[in-house]
PDB file of N, CA and C in Angstrom:
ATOM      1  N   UNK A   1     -16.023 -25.267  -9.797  1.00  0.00           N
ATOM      2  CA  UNK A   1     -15.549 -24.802 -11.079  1.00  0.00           C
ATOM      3  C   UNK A   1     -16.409 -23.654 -11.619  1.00  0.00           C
ATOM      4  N   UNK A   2     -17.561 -24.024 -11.333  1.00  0.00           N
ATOM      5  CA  UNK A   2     -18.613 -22.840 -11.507  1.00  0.00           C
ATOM      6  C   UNK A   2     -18.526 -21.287 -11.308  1.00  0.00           C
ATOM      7  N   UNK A   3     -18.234 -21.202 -10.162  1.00  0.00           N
ATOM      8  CA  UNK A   3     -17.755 -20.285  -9.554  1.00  0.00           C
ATOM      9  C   UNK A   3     -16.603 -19.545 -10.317  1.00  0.00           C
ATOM     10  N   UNK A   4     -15.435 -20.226 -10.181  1.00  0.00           N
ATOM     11  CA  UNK A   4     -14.244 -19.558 -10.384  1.00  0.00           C
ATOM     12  C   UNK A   4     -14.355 -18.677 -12.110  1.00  0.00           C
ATOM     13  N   UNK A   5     -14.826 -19.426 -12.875  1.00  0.00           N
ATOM     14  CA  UNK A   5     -15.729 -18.980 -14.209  1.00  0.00           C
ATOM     15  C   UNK A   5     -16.024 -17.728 -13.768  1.00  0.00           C
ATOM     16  N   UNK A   6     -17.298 -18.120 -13.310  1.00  0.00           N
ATOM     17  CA  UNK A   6     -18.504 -17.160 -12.911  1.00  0.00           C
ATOM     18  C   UNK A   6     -17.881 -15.705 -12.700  1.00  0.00           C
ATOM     19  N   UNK A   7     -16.739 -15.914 -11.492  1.00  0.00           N
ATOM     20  CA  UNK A   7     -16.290 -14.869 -10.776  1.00  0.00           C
ATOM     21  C   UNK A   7     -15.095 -14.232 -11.794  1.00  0.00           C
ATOM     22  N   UNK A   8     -14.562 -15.025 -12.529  1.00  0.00           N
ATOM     23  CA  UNK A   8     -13.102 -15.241 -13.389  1.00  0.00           C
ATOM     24  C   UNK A   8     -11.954 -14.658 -12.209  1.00  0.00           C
ATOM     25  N   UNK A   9     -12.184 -15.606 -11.272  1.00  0.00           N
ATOM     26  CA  UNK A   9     -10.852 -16.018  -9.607  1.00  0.00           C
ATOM     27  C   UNK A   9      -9.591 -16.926 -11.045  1.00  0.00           C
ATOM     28  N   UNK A  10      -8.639 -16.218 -10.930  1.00  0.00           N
ATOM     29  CA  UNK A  10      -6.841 -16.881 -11.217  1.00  0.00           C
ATOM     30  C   UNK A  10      -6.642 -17.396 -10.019  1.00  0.00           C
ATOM     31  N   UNK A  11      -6.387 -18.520  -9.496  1.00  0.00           N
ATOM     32  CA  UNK A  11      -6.025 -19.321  -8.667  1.00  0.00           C
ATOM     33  C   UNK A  11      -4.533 -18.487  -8.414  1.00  0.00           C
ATOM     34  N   UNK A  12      -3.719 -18.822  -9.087  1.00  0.00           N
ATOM     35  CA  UNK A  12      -2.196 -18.900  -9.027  1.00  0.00           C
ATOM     36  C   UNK A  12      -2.239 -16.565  -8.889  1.00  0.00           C
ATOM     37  N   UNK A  13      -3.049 -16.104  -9.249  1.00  0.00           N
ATOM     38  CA  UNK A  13      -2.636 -14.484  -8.841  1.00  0.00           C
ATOM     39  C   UNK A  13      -3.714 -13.691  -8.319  1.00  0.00           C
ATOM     40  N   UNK A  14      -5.217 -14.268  -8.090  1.00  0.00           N
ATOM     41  CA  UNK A  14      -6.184 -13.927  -6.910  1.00  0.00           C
ATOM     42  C   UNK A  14      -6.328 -12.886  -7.806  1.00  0.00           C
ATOM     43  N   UNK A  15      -7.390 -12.079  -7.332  1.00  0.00           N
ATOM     44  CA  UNK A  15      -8.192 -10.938  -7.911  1.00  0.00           C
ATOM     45  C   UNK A  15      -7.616 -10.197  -7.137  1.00  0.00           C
ATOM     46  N   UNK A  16      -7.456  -8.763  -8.614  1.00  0.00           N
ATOM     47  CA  UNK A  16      -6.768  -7.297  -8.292  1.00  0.00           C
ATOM     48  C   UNK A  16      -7.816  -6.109  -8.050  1.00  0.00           C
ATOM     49  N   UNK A  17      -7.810  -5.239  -7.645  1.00  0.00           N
ATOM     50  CA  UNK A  17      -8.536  -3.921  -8.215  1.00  0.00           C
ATOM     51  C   UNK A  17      -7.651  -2.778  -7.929  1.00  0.00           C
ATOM     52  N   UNK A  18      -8.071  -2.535  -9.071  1.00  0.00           N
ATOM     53  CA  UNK A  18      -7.382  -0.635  -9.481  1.00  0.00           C
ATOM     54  C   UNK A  18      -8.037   0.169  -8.987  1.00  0.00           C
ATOM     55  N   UNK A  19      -7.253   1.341  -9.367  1.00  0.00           N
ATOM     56  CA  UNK A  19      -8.011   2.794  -9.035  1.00  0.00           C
ATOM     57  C   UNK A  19      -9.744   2.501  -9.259  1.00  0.00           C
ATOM     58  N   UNK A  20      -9.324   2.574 -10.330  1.00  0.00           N
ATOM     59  CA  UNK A  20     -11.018   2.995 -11.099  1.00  0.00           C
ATOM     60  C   UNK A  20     -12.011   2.280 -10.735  1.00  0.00           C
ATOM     61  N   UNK A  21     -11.631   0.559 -10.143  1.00  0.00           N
ATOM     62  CA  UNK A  21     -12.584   0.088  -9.388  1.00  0.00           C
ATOM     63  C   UNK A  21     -13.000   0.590  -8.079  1.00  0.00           C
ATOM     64  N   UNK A  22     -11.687   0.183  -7.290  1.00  0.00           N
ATOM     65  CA  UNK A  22     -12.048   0.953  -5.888  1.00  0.00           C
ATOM     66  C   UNK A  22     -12.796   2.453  -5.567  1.00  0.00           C
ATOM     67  N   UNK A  23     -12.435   3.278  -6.993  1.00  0.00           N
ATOM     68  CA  UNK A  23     -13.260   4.635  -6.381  1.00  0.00           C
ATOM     69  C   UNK A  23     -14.794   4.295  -6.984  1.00  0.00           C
ATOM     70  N   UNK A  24     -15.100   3.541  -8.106  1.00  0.00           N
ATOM     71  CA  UNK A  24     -16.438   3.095  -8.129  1.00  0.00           C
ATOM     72  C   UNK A  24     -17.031   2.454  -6.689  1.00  0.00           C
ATOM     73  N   UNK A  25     -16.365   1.831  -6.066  1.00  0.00           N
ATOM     74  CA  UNK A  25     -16.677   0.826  -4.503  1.00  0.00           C
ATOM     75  C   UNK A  25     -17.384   2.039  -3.772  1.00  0.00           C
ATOM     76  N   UNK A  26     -16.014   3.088  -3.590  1.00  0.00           N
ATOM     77  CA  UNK A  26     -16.457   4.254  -2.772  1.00  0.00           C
ATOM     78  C   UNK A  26     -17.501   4.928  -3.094  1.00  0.00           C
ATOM     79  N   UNK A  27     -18.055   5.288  -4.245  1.00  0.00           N
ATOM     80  CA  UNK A  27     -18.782   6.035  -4.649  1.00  0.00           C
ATOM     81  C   UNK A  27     -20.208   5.391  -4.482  1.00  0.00           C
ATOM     82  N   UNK A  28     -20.287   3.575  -4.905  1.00  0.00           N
ATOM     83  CA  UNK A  28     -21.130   3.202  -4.368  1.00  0.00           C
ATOM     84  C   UNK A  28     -22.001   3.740  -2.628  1.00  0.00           C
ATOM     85  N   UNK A  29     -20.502   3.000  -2.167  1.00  0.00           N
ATOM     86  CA  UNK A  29     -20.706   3.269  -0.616  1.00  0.00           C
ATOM     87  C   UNK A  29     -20.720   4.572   0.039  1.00  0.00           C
ATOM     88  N   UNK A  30     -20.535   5.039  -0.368  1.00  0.00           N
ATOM     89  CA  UNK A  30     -21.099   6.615  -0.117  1.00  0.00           C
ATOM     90  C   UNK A  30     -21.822   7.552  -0.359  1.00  0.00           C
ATOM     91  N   UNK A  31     -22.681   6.676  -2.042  1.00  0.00           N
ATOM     92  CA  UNK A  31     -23.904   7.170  -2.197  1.00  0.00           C
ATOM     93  C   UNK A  31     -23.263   8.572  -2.808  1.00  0.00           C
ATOM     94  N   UNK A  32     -22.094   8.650  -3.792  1.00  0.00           N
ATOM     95  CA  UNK A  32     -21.786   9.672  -4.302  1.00  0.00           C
ATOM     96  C   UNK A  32     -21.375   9.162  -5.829  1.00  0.00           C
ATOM     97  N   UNK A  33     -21.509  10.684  -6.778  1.00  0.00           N
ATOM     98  CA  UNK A  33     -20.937  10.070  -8.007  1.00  0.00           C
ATOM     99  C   UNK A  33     -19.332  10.061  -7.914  1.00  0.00           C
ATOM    100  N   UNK A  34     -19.528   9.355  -9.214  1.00  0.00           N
ATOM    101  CA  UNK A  34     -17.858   8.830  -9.320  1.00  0.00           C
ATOM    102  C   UNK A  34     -16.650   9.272  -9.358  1.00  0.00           C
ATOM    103  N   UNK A  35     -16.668  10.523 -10.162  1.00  0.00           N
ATOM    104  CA  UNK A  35     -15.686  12.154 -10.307  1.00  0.00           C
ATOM    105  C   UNK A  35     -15.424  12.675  -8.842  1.00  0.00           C
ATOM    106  N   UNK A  36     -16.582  12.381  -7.771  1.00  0.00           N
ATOM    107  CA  UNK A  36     -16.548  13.269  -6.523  1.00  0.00           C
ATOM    108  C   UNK A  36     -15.773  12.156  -5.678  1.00  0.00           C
ATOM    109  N   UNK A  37     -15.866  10.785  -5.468  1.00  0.00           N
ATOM    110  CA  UNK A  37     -15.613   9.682  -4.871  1.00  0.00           C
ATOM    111  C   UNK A  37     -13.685  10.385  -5.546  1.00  0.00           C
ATOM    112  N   UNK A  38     -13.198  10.002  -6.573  1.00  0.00           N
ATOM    113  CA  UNK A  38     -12.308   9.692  -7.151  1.00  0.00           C
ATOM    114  C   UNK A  38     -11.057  11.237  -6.525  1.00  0.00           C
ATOM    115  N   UNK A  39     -11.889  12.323  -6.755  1.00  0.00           N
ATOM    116  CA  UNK A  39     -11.614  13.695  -6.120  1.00  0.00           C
ATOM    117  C   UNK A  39     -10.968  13.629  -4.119  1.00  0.00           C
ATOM    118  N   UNK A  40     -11.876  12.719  -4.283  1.00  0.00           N
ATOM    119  CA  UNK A  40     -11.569  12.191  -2.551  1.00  0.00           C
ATOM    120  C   UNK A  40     -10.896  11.759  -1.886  1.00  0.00           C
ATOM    121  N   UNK A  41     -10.196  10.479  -3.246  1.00  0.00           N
ATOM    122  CA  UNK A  41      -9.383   9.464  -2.594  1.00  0.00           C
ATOM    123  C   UNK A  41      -8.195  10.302  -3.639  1.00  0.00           C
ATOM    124  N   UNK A  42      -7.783  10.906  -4.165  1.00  0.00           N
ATOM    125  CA  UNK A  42      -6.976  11.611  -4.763  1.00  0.00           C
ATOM    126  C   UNK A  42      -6.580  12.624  -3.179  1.00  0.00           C
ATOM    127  N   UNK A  43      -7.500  13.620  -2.857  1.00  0.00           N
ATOM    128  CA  UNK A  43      -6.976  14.041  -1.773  1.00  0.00           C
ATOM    129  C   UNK A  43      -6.933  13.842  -0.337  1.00  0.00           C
ATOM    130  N   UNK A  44      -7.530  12.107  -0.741  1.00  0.00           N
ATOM    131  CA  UNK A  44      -6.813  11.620   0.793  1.00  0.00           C
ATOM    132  C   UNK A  44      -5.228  10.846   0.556  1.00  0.00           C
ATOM    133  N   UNK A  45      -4.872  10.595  -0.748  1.00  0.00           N
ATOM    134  CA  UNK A  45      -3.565  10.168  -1.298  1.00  0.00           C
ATOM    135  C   UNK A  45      -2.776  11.242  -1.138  1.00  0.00           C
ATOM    136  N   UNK A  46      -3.135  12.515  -1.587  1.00  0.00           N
ATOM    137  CA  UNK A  46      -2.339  13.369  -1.152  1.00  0.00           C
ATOM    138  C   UNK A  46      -1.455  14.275   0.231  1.00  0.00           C
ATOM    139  N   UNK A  47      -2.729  13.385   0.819  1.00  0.00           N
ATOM    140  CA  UNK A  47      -3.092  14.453   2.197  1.00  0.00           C
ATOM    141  C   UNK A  47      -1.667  12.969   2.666  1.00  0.00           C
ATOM    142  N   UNK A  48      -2.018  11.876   2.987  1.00  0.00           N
ATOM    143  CA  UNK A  48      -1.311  10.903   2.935  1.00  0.00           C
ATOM    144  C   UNK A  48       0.563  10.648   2.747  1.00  0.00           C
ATOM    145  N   UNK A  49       0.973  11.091   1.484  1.00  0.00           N
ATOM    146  CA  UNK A  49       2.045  11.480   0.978  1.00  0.00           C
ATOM    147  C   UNK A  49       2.348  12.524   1.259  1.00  0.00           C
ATOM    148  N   UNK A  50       1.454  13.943   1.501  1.00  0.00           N
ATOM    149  CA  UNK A  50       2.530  14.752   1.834  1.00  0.00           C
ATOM    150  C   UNK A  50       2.784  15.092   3.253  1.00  0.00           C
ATOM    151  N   UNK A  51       2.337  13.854   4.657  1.00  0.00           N
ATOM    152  CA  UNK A  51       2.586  13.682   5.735  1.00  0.00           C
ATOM    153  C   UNK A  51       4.017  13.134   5.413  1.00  0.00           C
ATOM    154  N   UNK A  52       4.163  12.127   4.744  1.00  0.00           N
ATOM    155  CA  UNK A  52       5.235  11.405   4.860  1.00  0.00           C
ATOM    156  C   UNK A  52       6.552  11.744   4.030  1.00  0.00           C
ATOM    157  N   UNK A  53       6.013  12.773   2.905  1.00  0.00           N
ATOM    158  CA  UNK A  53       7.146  13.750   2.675  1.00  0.00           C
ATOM    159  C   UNK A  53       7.681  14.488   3.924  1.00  0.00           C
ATOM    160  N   UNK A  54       6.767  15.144   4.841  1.00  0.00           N
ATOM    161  CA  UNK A  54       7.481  15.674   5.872  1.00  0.00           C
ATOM    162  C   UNK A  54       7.862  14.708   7.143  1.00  0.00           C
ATOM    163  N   UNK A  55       7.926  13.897   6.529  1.00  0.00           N
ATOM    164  CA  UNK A  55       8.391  13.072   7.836  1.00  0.00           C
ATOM    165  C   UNK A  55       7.742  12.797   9.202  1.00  0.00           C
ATOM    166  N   UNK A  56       6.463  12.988   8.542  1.00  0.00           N
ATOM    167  CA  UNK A  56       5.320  12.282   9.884  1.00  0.00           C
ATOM    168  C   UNK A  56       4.890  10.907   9.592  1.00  0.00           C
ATOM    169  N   UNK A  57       4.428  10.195  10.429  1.00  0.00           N
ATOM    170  CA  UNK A  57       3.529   9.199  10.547  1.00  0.00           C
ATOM    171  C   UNK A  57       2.212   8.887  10.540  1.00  0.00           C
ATOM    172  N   UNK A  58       1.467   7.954   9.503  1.00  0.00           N
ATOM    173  CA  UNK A  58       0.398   8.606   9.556  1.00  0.00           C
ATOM    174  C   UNK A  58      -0.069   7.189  10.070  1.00  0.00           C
ATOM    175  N   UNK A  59      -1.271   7.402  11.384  1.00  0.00           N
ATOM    176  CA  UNK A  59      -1.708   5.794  11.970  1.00  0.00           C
ATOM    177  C   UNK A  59      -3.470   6.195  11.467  1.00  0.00           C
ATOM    178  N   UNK A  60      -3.763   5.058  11.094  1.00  0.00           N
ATOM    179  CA  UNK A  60      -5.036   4.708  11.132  1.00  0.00           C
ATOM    180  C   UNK A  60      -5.303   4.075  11.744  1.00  0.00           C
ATOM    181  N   UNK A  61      -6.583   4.253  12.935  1.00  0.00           N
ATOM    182  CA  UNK A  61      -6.777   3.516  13.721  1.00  0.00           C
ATOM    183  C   UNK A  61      -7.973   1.702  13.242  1.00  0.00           C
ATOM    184  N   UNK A  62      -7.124   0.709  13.435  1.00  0.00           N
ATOM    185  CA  UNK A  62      -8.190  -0.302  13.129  1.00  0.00           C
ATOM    186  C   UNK A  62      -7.390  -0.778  11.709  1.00  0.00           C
ATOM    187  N   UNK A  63      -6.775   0.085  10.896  1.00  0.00           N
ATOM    188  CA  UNK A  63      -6.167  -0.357   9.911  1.00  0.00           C
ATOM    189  C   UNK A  63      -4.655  -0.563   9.581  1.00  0.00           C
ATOM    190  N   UNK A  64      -3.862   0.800   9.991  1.00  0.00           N
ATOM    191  CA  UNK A  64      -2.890   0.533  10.386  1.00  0.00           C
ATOM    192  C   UNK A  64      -2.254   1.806   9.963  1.00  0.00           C
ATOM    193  N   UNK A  65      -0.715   1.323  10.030  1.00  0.00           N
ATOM    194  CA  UNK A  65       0.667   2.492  10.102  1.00  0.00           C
ATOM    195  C   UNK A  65       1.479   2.813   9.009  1.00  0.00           C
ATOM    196  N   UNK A  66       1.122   3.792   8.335  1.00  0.00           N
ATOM    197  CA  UNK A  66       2.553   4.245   7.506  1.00  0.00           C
ATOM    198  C   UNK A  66       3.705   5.248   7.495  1.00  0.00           C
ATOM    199  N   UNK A  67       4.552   4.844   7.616  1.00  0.00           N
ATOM    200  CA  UNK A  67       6.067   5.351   7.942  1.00  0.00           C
ATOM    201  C   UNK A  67       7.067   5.394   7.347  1.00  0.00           C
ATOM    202  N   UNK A  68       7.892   6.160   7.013  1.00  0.00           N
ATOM    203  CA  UNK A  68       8.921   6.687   6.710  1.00  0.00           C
ATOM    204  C   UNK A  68      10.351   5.454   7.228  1.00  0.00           C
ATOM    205  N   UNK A  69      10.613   4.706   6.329  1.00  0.00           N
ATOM    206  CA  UNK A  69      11.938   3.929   7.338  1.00  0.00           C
ATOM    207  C   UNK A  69      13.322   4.571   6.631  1.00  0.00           C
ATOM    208  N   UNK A  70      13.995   4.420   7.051  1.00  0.00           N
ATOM    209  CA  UNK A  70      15.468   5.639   6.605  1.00  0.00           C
ATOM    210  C   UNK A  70      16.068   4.645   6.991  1.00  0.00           C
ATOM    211  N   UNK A  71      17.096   4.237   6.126  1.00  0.00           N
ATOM    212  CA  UNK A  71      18.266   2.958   5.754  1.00  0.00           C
ATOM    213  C   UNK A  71      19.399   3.962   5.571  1.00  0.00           C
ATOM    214  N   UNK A  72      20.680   3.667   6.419  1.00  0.00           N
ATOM    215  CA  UNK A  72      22.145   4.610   6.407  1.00  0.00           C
ATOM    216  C   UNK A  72      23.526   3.927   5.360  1.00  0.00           C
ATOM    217  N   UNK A  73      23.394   4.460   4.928  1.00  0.00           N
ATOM    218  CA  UNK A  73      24.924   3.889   3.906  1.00  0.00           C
ATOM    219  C   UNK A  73      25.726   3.336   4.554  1.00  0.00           C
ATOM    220  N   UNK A  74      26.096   2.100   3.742  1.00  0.00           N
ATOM    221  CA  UNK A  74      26.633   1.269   4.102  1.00  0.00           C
ATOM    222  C   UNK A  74      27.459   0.303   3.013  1.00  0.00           C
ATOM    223  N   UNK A  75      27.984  -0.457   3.976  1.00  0.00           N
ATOM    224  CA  UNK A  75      29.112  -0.764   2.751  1.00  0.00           C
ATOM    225  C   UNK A  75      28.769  -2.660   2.453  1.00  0.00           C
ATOM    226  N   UNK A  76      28.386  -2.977   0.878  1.00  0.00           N
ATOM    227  CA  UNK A  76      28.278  -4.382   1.101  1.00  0.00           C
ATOM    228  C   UNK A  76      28.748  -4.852  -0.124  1.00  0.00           C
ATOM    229  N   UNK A  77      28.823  -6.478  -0.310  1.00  0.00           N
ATOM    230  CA  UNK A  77      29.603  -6.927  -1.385  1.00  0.00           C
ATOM    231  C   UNK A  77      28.801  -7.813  -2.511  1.00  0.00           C
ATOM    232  N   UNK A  78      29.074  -7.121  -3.574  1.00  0.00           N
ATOM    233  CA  UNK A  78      28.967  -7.250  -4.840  1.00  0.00           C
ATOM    234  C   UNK A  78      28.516  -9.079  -4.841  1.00  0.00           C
ATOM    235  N   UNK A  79      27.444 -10.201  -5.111  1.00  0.00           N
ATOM    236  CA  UNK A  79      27.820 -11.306  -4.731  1.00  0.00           C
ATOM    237  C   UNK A  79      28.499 -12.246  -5.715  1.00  0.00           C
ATOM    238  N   UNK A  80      28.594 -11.714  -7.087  1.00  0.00           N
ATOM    239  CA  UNK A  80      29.228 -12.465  -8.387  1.00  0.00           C
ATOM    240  C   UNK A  80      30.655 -12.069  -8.112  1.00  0.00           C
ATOM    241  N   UNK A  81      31.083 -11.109  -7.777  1.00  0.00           N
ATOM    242  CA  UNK A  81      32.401 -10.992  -7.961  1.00  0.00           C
ATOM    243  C   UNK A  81      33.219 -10.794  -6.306  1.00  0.00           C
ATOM    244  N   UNK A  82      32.644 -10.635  -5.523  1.00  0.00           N
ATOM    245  CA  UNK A  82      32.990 -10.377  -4.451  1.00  0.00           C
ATOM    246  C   UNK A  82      33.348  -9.225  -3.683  1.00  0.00           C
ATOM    247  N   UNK A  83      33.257  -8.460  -4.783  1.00  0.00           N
ATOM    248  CA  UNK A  83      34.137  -7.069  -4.860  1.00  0.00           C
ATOM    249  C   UNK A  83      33.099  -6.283  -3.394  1.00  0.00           C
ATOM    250  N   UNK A  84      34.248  -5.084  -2.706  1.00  0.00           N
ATOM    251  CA  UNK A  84      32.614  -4.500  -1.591  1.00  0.00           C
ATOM    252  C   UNK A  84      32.425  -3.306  -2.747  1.00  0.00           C
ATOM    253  N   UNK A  85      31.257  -2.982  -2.376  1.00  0.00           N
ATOM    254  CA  UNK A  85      30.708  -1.648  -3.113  1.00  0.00           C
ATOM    255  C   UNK A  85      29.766  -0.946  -1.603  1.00  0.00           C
ATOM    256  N   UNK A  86      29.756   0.150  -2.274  1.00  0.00           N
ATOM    257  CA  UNK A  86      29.310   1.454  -1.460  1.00  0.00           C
ATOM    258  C   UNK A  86      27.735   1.245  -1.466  1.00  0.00           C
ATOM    259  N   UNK A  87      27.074   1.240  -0.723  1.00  0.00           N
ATOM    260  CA  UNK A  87      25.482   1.523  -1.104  1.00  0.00           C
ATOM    261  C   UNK A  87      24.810   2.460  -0.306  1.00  0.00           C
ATOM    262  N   UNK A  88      24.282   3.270  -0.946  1.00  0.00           N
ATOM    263  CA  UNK A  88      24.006   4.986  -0.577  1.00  0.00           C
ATOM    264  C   UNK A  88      22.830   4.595   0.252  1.00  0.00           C
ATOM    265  N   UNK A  89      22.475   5.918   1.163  1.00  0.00           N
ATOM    266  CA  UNK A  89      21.192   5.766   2.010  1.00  0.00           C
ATOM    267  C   UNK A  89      20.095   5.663   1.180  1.00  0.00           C
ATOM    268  N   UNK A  90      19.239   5.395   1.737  1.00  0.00           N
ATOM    269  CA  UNK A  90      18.192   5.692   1.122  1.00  0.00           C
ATOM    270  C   UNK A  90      16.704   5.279   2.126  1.00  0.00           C
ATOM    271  N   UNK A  91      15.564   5.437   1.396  1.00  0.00           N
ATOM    272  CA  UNK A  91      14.522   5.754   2.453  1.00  0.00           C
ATOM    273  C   UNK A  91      13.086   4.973   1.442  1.00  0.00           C
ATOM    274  N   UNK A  92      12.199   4.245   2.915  1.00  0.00           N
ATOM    275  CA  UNK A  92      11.055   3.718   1.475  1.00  0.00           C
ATOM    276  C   UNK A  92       9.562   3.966   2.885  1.00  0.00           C
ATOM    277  N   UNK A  93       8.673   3.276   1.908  1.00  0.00           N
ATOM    278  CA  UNK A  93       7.260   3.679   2.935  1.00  0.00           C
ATOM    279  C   UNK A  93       6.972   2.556   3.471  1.00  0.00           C
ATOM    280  N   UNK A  94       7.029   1.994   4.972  1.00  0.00           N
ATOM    281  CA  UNK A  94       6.910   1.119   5.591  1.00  0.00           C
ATOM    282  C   UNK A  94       5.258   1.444   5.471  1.00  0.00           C
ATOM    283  N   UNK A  95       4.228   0.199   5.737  1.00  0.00           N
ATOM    284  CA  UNK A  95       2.929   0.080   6.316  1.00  0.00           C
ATOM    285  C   UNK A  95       2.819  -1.300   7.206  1.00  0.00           C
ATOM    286  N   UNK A  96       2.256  -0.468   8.177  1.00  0.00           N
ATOM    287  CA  UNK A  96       2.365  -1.598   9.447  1.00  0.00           C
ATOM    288  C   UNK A  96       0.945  -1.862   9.354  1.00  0.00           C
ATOM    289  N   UNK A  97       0.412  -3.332   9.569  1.00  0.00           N
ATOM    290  CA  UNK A  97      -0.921  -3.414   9.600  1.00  0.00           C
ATOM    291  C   UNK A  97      -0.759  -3.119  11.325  1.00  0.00           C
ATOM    292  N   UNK A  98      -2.503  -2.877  11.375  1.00  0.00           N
ATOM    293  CA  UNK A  98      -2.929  -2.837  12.544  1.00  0.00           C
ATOM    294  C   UNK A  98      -3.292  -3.866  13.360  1.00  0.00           C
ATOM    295  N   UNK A  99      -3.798  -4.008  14.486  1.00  0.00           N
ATOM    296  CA  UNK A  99      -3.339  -5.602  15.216  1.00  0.00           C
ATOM    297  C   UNK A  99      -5.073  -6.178  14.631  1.00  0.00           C
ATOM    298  N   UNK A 100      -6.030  -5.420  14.746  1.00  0.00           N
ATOM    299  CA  UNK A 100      -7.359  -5.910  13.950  1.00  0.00           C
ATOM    300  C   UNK A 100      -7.044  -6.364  12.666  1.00  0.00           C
ATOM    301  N   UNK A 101      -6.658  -5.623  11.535  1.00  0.00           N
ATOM    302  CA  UNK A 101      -6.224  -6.063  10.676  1.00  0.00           C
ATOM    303  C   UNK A 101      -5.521  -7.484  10.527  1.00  0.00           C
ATOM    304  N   UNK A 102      -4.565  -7.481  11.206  1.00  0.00           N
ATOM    305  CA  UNK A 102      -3.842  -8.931  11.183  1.00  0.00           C
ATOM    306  C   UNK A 102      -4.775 -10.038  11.796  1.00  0.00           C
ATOM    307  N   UNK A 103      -5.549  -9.517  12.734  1.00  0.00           N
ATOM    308  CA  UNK A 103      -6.226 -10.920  13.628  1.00  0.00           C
ATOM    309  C   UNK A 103      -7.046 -11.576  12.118  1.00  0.00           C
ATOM    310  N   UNK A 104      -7.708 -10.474  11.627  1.00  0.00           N
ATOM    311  CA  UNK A 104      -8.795 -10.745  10.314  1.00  0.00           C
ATOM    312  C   UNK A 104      -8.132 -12.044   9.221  1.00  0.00           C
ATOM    313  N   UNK A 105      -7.237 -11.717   8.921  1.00  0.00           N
ATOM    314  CA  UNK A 105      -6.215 -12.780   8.186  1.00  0.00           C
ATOM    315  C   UNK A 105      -5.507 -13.455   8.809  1.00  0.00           C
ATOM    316  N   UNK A 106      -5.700 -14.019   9.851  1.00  0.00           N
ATOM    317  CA  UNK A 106      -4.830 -14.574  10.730  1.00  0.00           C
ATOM    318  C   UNK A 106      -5.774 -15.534  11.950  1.00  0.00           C
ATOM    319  N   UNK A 107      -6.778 -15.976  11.723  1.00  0.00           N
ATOM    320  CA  UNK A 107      -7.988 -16.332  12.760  1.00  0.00           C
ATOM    321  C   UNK A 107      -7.531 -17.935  12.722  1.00  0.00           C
TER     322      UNK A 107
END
């Protein structure tokens, strides 16, 4: 019980961190200030997104895969009324963990 206090752990939604933590983490760990850390992961977000605006893949090795998945229009039905309706293509950002990654949560 101590602990969970101590730490303030939500059982039922586990501990989050935001931006502003994680680029403090980095900045720790890199032995940089915080503006320069934050500058970093801003243009590795960018560098990131605008692979996958153009329709590349971006793999990290040890961590894993993000990708572009493209879904084709198609036709499906409404489930309250039964009715079919049209549903347009559309496209989202797959991330594949990496097989290290998974073993880590998965032992």
């Amino acid at each position: 019980m101590f602990f969970k206090h101590y730490l303030n752990i939500n059982e039922s939604k586990g501990l989050k961190m935001n931006k502003k933590q994680l680029v403090a983490k980095i900045a720790t760990a890199c032995n940089m200030g915080k503006s320069d850390a934050e500058k970093t992961f801003d243009k590795i977000q960018d560098i990131i997104l605008d692979s996958l605006k153009n329709d590349e893949t971006v793999k990290i090795a040890g961590f894993g895969t993000y990708k572009v998945a493209k879904r084709k229009a198609r036709t499906g039905r409404n489930p309250r009324t039964g009715e079919s309706i049209q549903i347009a293509a559309s496209q989202k950002v797959k991330f594949l963990p990496a097989k290290a990654l998974k073993e880590m949560f998965n032992k």
